[in-house]
N, C-alpha and C. Protein backbone atom coordinates (compact mmCIF):
# COMPACT_ATOMS: atom_id res chain seq x y z
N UNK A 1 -3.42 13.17 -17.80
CA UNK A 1 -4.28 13.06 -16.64
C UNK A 1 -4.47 14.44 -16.00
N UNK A 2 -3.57 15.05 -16.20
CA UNK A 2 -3.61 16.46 -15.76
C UNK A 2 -4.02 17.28 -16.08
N UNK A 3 -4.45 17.00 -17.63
CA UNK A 3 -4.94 17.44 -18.58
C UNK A 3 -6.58 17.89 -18.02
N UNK A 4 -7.06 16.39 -18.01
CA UNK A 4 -8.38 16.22 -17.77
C UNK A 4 -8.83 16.46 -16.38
N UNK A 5 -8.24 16.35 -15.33
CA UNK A 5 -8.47 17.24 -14.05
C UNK A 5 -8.33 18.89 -13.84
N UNK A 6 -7.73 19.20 -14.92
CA UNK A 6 -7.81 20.71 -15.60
C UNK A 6 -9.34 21.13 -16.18
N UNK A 7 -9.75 20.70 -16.62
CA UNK A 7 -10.46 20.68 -17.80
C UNK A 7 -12.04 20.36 -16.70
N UNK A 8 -11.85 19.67 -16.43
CA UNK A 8 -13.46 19.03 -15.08
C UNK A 8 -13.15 20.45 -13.89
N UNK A 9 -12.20 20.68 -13.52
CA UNK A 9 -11.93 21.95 -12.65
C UNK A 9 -12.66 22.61 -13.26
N UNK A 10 -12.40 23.10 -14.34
CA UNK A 10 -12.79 24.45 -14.91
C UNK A 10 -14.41 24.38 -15.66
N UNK A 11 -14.90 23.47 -15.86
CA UNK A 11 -15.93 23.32 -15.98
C UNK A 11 -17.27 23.10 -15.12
N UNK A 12 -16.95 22.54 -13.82
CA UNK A 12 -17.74 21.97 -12.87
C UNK A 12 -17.23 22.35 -11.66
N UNK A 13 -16.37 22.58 -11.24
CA UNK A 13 -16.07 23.20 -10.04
C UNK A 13 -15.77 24.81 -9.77
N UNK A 14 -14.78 25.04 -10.48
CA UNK A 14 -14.69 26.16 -10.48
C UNK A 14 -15.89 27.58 -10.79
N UNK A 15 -16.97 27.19 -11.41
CA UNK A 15 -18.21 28.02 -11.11
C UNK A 15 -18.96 27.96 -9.79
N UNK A 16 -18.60 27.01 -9.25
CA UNK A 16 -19.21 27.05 -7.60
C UNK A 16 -18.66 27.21 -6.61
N UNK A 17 -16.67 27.42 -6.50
CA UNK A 17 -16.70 27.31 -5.33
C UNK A 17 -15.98 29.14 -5.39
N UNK A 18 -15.78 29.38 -3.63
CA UNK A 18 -15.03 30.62 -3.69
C UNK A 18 -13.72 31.33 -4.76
N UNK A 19 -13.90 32.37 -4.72
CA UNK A 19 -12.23 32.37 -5.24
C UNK A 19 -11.05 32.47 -4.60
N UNK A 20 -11.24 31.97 -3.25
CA UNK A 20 -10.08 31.84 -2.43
C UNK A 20 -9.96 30.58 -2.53
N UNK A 21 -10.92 29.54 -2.94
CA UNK A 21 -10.99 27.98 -3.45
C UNK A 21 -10.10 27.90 -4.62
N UNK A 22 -10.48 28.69 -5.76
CA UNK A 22 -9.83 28.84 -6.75
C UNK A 22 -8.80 29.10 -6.64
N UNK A 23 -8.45 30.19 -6.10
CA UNK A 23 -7.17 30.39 -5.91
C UNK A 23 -5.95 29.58 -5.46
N UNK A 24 -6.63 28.89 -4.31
CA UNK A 24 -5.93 27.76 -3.21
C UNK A 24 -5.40 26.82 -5.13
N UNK A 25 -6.32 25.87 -5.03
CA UNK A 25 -6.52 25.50 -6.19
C UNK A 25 -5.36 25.52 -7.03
N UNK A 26 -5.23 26.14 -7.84
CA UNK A 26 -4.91 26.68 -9.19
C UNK A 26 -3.13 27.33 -8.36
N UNK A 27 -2.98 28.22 -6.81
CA UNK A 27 -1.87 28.12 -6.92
C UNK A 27 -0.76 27.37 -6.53
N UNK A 28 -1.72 26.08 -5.76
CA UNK A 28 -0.51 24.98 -5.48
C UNK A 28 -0.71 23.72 -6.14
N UNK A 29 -1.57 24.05 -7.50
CA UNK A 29 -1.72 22.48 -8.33
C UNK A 29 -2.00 21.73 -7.74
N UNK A 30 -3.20 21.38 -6.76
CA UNK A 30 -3.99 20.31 -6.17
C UNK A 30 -4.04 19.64 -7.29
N UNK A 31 -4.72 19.60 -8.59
CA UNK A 31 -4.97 18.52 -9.73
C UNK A 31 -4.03 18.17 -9.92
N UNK A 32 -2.63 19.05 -10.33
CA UNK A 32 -1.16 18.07 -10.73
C UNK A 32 -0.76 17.64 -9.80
N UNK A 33 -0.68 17.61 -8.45
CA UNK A 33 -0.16 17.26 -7.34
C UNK A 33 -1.11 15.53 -6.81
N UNK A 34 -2.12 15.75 -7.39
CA UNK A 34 -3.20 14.50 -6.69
C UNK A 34 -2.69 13.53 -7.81
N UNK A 35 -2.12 13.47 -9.36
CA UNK A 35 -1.92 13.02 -10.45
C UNK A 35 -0.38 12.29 -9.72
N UNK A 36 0.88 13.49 -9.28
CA UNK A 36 2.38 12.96 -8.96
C UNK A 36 2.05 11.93 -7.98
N UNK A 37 0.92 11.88 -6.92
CA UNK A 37 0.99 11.22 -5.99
C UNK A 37 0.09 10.08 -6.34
N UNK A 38 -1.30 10.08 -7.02
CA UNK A 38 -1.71 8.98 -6.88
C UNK A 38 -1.98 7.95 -8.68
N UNK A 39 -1.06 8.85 -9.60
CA UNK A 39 -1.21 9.04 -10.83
C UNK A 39 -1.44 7.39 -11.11
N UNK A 40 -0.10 6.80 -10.94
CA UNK A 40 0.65 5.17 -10.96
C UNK A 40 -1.08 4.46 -10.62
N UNK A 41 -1.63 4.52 -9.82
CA UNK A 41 -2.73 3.72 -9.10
C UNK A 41 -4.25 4.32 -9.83
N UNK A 42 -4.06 5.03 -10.95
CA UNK A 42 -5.21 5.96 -11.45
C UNK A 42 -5.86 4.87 -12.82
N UNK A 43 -6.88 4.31 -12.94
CA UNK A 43 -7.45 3.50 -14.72
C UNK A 43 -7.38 4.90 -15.13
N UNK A 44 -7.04 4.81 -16.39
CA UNK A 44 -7.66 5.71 -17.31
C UNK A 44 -8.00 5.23 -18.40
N UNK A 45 -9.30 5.81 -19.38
CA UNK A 45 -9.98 5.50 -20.49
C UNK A 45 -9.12 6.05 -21.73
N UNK A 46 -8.97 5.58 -22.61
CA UNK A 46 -8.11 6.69 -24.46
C UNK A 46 -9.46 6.33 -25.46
N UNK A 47 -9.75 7.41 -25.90
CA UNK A 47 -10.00 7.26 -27.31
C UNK A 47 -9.34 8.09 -28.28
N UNK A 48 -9.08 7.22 -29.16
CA UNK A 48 -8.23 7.88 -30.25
C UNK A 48 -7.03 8.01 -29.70
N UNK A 49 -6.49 7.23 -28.82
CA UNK A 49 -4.88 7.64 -28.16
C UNK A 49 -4.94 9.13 -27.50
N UNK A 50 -6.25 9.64 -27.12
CA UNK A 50 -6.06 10.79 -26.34
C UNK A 50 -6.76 10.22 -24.76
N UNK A 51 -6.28 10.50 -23.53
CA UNK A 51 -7.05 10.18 -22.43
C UNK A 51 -8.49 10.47 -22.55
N UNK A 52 -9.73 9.93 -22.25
CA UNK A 52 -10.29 10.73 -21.58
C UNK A 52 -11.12 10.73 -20.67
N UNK A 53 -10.98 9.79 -19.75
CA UNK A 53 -11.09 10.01 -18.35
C UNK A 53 -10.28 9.25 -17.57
N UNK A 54 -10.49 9.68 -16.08
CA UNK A 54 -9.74 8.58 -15.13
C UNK A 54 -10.69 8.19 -14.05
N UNK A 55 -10.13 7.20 -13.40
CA UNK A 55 -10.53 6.98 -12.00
C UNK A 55 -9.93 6.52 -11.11
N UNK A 56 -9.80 6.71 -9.61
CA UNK A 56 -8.97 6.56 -8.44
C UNK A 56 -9.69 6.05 -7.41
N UNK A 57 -9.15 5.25 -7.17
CA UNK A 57 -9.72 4.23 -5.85
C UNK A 57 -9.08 3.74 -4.76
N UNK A 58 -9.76 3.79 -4.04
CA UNK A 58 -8.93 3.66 -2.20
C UNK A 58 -9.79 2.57 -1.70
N UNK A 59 -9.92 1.23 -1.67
CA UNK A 59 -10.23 0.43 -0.66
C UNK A 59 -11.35 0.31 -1.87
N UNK A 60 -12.40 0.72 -1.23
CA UNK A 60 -13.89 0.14 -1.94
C UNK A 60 -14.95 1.72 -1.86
N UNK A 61 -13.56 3.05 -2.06
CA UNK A 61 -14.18 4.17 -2.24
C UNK A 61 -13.62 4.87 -3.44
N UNK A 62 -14.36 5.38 -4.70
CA UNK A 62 -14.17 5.88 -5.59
C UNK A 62 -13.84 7.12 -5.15
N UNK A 63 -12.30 7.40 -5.21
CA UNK A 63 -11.99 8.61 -4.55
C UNK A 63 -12.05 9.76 -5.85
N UNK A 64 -12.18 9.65 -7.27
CA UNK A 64 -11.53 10.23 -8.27
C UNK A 64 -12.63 9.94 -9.61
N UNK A 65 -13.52 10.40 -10.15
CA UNK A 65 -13.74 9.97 -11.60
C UNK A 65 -13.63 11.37 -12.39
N UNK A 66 -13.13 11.50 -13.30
CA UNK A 66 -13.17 12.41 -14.16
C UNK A 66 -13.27 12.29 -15.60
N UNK A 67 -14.03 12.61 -16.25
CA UNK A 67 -14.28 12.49 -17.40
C UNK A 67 -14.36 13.78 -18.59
N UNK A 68 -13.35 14.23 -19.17
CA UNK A 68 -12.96 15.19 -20.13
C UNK A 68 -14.40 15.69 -20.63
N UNK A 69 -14.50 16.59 -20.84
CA UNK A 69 -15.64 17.62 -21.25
C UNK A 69 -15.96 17.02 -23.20
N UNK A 70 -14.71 17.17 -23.50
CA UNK A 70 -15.42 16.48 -24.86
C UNK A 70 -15.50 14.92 -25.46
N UNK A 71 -15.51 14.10 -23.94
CA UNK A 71 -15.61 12.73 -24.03
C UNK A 71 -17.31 12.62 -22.99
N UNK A 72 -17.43 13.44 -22.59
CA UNK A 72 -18.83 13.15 -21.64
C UNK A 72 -20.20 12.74 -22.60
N UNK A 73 -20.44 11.74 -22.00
CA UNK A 73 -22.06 11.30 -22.34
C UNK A 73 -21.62 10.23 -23.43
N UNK A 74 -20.52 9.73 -23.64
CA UNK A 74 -20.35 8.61 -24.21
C UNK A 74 -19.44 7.28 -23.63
N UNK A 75 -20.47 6.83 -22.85
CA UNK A 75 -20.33 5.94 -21.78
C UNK A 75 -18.81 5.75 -21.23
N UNK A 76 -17.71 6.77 -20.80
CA UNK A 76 -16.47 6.21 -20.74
C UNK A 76 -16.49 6.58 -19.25
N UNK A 77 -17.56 7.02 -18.81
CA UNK A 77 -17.60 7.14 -17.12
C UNK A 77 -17.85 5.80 -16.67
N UNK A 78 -18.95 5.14 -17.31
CA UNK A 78 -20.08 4.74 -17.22
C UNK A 78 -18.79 3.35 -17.16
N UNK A 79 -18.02 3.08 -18.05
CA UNK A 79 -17.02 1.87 -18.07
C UNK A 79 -15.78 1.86 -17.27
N UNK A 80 -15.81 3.38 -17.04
CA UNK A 80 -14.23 2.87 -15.71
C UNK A 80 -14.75 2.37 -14.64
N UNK A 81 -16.47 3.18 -14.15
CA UNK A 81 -16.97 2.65 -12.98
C UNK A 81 -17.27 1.23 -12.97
N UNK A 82 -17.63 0.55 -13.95
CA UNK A 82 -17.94 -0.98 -14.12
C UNK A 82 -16.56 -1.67 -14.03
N UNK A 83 -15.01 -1.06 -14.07
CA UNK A 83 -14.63 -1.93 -14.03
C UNK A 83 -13.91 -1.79 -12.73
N UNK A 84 -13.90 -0.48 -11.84
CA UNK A 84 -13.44 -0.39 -10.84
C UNK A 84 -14.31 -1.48 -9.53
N UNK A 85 -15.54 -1.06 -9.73
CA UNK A 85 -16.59 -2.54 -9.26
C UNK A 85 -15.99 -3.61 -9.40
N UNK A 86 -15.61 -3.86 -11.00
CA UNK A 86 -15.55 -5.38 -11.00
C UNK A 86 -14.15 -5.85 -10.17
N UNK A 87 -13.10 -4.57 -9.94
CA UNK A 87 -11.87 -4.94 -9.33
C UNK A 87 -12.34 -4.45 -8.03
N UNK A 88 -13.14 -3.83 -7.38
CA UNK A 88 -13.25 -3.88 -5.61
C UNK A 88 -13.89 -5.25 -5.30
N UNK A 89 -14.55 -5.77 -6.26
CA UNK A 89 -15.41 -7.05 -6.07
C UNK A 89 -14.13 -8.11 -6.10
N UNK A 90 -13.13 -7.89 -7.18
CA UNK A 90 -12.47 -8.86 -6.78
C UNK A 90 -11.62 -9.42 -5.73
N UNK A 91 -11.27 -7.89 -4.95
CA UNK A 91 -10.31 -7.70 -3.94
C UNK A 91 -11.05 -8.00 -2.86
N UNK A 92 -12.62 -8.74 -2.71
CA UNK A 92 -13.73 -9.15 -1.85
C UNK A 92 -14.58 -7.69 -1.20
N UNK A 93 -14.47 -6.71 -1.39
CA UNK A 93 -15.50 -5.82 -1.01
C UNK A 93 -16.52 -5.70 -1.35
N UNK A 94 -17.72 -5.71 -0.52
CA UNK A 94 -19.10 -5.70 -1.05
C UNK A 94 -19.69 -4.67 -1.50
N UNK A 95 -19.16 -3.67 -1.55
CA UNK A 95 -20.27 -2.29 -1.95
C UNK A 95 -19.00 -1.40 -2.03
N UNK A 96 -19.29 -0.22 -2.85
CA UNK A 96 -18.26 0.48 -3.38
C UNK A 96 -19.26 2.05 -2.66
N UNK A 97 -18.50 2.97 -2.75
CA UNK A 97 -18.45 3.93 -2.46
C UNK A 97 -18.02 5.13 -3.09
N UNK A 98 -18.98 6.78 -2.69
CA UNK A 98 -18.12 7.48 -3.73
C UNK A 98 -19.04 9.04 -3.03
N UNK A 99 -18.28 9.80 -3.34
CA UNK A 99 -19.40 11.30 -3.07
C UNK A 99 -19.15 12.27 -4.20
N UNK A 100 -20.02 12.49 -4.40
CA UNK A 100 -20.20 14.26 -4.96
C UNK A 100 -21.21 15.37 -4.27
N UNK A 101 -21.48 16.31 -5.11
CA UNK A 101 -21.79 17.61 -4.44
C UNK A 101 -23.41 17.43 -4.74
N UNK A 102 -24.05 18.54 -4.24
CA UNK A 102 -25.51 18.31 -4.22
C UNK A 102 -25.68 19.21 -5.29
N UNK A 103 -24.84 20.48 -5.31
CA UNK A 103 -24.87 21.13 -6.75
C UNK A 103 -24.63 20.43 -8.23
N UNK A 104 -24.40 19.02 -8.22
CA UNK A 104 -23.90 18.41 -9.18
C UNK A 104 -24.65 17.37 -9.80
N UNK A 105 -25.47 17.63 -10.02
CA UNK A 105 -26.86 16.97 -10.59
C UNK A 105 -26.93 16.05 -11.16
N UNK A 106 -26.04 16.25 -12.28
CA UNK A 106 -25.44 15.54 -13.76
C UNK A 106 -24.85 14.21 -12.88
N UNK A 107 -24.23 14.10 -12.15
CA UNK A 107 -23.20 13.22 -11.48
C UNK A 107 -24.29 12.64 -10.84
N UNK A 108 -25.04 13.01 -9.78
CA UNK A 108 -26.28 12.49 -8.43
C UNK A 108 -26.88 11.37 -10.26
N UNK A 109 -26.97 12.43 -10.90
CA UNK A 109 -28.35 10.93 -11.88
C UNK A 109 -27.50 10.00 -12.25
N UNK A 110 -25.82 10.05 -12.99
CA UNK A 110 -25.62 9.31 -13.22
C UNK A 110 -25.26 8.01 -12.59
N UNK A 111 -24.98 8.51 -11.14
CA UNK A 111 -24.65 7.12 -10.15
C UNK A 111 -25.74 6.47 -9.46
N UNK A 112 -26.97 7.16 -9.49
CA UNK A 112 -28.16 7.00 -9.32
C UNK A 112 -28.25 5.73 -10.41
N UNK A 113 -28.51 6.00 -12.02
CA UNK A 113 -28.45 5.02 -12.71
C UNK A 113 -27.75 3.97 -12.94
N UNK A 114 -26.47 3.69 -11.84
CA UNK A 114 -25.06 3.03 -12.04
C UNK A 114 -26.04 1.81 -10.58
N UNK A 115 -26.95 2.25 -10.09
CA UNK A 115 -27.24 1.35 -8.66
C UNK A 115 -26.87 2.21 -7.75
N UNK A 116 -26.53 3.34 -7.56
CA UNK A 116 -26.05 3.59 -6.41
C UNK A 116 -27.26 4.78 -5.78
N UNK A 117 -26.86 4.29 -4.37
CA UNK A 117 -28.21 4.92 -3.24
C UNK A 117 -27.31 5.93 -2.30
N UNK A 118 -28.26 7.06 -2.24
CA UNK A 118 -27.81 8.30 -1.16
C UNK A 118 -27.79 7.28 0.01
N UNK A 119 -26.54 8.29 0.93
CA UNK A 119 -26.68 7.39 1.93
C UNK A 119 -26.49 8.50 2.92
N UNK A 120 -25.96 10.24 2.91
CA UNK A 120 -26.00 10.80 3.94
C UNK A 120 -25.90 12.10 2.96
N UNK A 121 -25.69 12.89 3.41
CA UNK A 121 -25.22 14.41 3.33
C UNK A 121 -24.58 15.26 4.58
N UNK A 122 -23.37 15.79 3.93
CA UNK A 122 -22.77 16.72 5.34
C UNK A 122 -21.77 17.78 4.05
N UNK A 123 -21.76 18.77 5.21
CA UNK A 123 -20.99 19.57 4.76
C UNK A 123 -19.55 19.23 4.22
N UNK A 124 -19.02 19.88 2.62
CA UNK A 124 -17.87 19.77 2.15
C UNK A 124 -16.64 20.22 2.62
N UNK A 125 -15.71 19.82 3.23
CA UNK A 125 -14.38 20.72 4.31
C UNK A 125 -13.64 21.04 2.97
N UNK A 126 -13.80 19.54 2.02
CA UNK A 126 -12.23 20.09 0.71
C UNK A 126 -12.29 21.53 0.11
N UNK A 127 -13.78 21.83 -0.29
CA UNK A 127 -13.45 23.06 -0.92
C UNK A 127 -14.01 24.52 -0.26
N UNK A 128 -14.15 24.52 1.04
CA UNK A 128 -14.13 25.68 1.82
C UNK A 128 -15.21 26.67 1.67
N UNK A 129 -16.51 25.91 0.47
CA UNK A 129 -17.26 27.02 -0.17
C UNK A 129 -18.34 26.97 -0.38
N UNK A 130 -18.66 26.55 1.41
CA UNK A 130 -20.16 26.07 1.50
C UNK A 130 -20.78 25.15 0.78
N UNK A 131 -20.26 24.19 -0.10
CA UNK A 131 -21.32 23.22 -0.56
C UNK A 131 -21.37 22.11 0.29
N UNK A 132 -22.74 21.41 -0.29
CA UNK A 132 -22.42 20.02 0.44
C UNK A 132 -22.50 18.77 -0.43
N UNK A 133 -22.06 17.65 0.31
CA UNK A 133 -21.50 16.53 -0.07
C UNK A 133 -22.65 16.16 0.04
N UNK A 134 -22.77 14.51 -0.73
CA UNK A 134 -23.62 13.29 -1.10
C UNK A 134 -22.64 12.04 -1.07
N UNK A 135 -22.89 11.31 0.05
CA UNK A 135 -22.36 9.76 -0.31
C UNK A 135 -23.33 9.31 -0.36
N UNK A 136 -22.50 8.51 -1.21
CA UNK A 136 -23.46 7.41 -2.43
C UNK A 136 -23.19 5.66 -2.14
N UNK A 137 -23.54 5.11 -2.07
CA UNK A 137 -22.94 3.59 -1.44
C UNK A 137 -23.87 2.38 -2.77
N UNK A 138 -23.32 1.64 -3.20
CA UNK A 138 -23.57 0.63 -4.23
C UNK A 138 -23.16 -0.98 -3.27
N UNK A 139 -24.24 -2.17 -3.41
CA UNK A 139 -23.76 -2.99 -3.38
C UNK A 139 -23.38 -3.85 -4.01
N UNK A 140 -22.16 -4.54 -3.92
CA UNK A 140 -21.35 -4.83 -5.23
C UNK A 140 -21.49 -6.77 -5.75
């Protein structure tokens, strides 16, 4: 799991934010540290007995999806989110929740195509580096 929050860092975040972001980052293991604490409560996808993605959820907000760089575009995003739905739906929540960045395009289409509708934009506090956020809201 640590693996793959390594790996989405360095591919998608880490070209956009500061390098005092990076730095923060990378020297107190935010990715291994978010894994010790919320690892136990994390789906994750295997193919071939290798991970490759996860997802993390808080209530009826997708706090977490990550999907390994050489597992992308073969629907294993596309199935943790269907089943995290199908378990906020079961726990009775009506609409699920989730944000990404406005720099993040790839992500805005794919939840776009998942049902899900912009619902605000504000500035990002987590990564200190001027971008901004997109919540996204689905009804479930």
């Amino acid at each position: 799991m640590k693996a793959i929050l390594r790996d989405t860092f360095e591919s998608t975040w880490r070209p956009q934010i500061t390098e005092a972001s990076i730095r923060n980052y990378l020297d107190t293991d935010i990715g291994g540290r978010f894994v010790e604490r919320a690892g136990a409560d994390m789906l994750v996808a295997e193919i071939g007995g290798e991970i490759a993605g996860l997802i993390h959820c808080v209530d009826d907000f997708v706090d977490a999806l990550h999907v390994g760089s050489a597992f992308q575009r073969r629907g294993v995003g596309r199935r943790l989110m269907e089943r995290a739905e199908q378990d906020m739906s079961a726990r009775g929540f009506r609409q699920a929740r989730l944000e990404t960045d406005t720099f993040n395009e790839q992500s805005q289409s794919f939840y776009k195509s998942l049902g899900y509708v912009e619902m605000g934009r504000y500035p990002d506090a987590e990564w200190k580096s001027g971008l901004t956020t997109v919540l996204f809201e689905k009804r479930l």
